[in-house]
N, C-alpha and C. Protein backbone atom coordinates (compact mmCIF):
# COMPACT_ATOMS: atom_id res chain seq x y z
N UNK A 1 0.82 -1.19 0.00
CA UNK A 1 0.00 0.00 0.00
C UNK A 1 0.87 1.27 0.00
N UNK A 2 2.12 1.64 0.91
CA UNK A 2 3.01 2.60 0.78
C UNK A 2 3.06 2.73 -0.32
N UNK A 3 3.56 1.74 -1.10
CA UNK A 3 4.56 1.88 -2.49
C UNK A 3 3.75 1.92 -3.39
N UNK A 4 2.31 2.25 -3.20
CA UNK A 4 1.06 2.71 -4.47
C UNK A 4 1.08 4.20 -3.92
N UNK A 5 1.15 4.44 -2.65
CA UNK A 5 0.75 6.04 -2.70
C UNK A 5 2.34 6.83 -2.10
N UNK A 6 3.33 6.24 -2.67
CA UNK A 6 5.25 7.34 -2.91
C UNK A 6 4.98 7.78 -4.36
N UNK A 7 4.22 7.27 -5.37
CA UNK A 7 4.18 8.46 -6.30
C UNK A 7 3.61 9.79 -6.23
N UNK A 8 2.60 9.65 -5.58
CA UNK A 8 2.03 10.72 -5.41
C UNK A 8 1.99 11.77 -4.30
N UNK A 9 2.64 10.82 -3.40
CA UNK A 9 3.46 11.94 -2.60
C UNK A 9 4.45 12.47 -2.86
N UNK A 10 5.30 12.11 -3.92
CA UNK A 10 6.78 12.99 -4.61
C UNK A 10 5.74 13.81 -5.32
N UNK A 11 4.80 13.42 -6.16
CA UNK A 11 4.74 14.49 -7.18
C UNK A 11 3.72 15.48 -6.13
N UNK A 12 3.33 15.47 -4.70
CA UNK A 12 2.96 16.32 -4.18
C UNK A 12 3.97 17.57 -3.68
N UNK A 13 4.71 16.87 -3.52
CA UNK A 13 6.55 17.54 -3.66
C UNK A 13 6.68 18.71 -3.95
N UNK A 14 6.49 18.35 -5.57
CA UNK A 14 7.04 19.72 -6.80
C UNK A 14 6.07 20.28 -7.09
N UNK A 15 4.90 20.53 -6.69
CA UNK A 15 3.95 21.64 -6.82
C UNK A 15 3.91 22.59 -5.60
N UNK A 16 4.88 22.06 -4.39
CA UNK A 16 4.97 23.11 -3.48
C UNK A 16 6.75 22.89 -3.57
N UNK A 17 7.36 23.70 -4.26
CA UNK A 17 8.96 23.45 -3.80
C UNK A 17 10.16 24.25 -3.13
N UNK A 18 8.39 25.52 -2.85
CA UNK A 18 9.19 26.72 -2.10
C UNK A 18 8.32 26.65 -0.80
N UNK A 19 8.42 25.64 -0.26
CA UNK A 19 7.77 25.50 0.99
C UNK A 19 8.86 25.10 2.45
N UNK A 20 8.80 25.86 2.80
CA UNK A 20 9.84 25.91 3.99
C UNK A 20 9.32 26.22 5.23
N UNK A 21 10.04 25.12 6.64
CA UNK A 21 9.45 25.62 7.61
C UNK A 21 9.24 26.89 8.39
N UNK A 22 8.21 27.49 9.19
CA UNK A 22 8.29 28.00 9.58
C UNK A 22 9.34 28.53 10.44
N UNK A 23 9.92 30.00 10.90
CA UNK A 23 10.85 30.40 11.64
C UNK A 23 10.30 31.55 12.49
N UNK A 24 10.50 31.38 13.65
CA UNK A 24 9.97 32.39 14.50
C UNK A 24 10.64 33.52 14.68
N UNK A 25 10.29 34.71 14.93
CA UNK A 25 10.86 35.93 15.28
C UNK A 25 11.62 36.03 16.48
N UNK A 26 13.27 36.05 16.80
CA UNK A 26 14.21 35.84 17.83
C UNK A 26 13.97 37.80 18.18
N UNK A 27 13.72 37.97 19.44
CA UNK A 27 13.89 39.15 19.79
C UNK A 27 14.36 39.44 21.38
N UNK A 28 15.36 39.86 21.81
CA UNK A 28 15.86 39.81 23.21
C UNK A 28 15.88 41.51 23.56
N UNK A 29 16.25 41.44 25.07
CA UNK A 29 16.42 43.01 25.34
C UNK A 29 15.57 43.77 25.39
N UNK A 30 15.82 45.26 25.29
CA UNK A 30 14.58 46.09 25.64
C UNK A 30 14.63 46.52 24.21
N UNK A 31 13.39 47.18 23.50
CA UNK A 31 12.88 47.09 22.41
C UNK A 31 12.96 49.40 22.39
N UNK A 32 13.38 49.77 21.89
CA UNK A 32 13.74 51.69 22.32
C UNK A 32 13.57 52.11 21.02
N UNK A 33 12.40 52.74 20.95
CA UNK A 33 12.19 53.77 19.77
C UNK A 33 12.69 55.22 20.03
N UNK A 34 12.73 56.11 18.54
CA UNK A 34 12.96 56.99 18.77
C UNK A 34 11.74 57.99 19.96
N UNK A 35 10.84 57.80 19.82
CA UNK A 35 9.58 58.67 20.70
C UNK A 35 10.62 58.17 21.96
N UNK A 36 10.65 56.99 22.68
CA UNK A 36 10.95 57.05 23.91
C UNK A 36 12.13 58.20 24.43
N UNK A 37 13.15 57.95 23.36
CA UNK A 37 14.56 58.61 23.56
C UNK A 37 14.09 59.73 23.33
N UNK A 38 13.15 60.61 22.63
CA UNK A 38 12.87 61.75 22.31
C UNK A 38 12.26 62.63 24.16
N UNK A 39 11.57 61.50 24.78
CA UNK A 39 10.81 61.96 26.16
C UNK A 39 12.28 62.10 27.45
N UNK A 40 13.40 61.57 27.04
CA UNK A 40 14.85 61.96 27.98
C UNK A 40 14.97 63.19 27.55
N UNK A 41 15.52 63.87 29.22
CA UNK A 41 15.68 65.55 29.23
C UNK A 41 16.63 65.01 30.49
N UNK A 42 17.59 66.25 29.97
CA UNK A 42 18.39 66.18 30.77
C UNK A 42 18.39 66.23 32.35
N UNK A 43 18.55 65.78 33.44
CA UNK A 43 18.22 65.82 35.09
C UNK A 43 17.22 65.20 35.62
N UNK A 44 16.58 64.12 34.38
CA UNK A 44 15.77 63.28 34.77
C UNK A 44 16.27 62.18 35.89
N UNK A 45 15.64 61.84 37.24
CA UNK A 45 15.62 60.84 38.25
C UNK A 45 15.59 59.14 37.50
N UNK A 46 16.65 58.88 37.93
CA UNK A 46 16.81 57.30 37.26
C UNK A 46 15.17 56.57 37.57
N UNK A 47 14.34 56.94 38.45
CA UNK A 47 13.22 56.43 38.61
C UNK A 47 12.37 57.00 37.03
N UNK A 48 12.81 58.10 36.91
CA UNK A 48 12.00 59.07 35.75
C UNK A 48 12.30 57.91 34.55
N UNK A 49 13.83 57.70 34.18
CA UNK A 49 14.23 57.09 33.27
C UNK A 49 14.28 56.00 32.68
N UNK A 50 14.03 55.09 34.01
CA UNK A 50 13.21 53.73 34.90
C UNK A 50 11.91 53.75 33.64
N UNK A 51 10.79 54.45 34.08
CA UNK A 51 9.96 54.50 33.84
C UNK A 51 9.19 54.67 31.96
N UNK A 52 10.83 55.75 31.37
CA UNK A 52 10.89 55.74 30.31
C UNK A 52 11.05 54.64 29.36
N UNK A 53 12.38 54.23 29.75
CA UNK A 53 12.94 52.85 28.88
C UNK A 53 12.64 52.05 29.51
N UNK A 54 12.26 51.15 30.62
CA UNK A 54 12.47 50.49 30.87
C UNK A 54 13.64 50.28 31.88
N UNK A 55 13.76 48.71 32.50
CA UNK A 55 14.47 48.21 33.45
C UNK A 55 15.90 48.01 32.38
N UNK A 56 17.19 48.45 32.63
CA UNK A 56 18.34 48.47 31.76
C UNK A 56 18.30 47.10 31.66
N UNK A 57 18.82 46.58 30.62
CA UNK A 57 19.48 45.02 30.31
C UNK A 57 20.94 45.28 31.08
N UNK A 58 21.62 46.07 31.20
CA UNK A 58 22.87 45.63 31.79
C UNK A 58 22.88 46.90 32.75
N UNK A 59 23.08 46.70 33.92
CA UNK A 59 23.28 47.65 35.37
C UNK A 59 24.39 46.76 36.03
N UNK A 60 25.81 47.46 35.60
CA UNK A 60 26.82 47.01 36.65
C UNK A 60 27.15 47.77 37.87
N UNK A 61 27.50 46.49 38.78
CA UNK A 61 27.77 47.56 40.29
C UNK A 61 28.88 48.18 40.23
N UNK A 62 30.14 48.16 39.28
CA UNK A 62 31.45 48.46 39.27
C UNK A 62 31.63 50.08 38.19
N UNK A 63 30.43 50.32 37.43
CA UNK A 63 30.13 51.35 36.69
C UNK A 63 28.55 51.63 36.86
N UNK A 64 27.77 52.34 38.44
CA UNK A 64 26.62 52.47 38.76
C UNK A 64 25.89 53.83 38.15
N UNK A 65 26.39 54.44 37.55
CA UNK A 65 26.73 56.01 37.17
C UNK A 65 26.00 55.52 35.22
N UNK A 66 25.80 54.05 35.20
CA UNK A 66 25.63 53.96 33.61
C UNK A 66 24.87 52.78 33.71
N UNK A 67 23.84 53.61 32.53
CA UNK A 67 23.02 52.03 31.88
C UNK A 67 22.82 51.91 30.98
N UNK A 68 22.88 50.56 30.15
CA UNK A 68 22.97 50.41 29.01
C UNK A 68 21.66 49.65 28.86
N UNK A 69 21.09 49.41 27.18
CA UNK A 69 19.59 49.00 26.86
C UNK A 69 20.45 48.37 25.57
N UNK A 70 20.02 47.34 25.87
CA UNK A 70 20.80 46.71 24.00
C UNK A 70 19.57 45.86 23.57
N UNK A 71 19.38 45.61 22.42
CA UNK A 71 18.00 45.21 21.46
C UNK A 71 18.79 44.32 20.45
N UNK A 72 17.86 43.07 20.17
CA UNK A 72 18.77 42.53 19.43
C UNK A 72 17.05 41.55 18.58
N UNK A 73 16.75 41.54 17.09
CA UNK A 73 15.96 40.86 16.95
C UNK A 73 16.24 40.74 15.63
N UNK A 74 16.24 39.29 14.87
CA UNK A 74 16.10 39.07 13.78
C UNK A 74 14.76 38.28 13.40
N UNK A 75 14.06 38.76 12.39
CA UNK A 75 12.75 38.29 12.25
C UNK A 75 12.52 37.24 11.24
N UNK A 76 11.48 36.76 11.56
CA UNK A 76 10.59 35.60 11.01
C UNK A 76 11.31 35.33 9.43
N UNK A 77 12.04 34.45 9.03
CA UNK A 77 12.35 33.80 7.51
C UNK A 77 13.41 34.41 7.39
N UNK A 78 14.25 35.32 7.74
CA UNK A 78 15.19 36.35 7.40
C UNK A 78 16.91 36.20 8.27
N UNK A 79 17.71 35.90 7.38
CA UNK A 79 18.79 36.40 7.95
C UNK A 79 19.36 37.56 8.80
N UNK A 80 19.00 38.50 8.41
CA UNK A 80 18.95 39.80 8.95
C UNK A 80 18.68 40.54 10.25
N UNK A 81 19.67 40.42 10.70
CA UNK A 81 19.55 40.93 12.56
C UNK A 81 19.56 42.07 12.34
N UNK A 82 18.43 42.99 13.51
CA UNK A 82 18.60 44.39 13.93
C UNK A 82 19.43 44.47 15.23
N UNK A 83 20.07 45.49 15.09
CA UNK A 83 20.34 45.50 16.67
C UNK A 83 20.86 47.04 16.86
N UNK A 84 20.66 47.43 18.08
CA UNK A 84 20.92 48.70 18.79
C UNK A 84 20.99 48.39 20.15
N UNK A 85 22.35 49.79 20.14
CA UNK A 85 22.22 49.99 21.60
C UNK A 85 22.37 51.77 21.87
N UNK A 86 22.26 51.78 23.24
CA UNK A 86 21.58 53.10 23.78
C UNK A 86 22.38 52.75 25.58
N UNK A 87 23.09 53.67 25.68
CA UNK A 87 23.72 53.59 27.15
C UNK A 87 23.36 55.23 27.76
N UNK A 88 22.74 55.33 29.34
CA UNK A 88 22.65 56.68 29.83
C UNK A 88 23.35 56.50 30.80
N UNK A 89 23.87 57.85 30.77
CA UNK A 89 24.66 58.27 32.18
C UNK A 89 24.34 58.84 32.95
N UNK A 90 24.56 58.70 34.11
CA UNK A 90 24.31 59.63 35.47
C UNK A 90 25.02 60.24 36.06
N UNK A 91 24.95 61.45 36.77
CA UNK A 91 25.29 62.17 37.72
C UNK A 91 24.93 62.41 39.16
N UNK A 92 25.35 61.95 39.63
CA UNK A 92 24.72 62.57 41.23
C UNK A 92 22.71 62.21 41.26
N UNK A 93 22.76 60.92 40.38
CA UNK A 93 21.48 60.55 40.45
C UNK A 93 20.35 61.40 39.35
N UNK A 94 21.00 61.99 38.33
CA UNK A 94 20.35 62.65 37.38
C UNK A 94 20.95 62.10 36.22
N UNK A 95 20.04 62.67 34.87
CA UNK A 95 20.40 62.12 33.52
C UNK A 95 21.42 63.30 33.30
N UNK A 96 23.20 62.69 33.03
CA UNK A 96 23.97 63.62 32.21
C UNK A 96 23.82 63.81 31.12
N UNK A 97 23.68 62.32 30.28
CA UNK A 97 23.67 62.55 28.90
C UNK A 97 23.66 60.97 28.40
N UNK A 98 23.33 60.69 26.82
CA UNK A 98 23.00 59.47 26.34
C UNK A 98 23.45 58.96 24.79
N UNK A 99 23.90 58.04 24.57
CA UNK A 99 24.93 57.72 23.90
C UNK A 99 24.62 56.40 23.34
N UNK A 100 24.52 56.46 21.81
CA UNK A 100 24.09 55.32 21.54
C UNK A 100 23.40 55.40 19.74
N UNK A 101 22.80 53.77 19.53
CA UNK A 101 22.28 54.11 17.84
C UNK A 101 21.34 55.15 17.54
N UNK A 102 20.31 55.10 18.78
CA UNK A 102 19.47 55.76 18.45
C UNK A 102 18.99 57.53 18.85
N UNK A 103 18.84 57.90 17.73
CA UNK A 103 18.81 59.82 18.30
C UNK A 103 17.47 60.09 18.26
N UNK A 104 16.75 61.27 19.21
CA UNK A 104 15.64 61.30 19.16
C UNK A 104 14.84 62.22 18.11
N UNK A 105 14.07 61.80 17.95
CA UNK A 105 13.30 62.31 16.42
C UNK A 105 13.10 63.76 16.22
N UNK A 106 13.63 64.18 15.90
CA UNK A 106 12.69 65.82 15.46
C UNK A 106 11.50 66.32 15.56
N UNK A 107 10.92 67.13 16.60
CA UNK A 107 9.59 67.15 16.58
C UNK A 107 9.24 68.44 15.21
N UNK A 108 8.41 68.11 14.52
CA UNK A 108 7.25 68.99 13.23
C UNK A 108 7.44 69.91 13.75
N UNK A 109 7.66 71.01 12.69
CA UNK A 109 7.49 72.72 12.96
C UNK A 109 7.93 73.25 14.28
N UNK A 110 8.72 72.70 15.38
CA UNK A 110 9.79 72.73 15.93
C UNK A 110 11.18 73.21 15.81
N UNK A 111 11.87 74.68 15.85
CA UNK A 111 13.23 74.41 15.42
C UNK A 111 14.00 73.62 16.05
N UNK A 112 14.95 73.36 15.53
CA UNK A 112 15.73 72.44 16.70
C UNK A 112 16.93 73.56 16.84
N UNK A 113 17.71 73.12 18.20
CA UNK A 113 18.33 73.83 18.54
C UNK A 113 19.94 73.96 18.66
């Protein structure tokens, strides 16, 4: 009985021959658009900043003064990894300044400065 229905399962074959399994979307880290990075101002409370981005992916005790947010996702069928990162610094418990892929967007009919 197999060996009456292997023809017709090969030739079910080559009418689909771009059929490939599914691949899921790998995505780690915290996920930081420009809008978020656009809402950091300078002397913001790490609770403020907390609240912005998110909980940092990397907070070392040996450099407490810095946090870094790294994003890493390559999607569904695709070779192609995104990835960014975004590190803020502190001062005396305020935002000094922030460093990283992403810059914050230009707001419309806004000059910038």
């Amino acid at each position: 009985m197999l060996i009456l229905a292997l023809p017709f399962l090969t030739a079910a074959c080559d009418l689909a021959p771009n059929l490939t399994p599914y691949r899921m979307e790998i995505q780690q880290g915290n996920y930081i658009t420009q809008e978020m990075v656009a809402q950091l101002k300078l002397g913001l409370t790490r609770d403020q900043v907390r609240f912005v981005l998110g909980t940092p992916l990397v907070s070392d005790i040996f450099h407490e003064e810095r946090w870094d947010y790294v994003f890493l996702r390559q999607r569904a069928n695709s070779r192609e990894i995104e990835y960014r990162r975004i590190a803020v610094f502190f001062e005396d418990g305020k935002l000094k300044r922030v460093e990283g892929d992403i810059v914050a967007a230009a707001v419309p009919g806004k000059p910038e400065q």
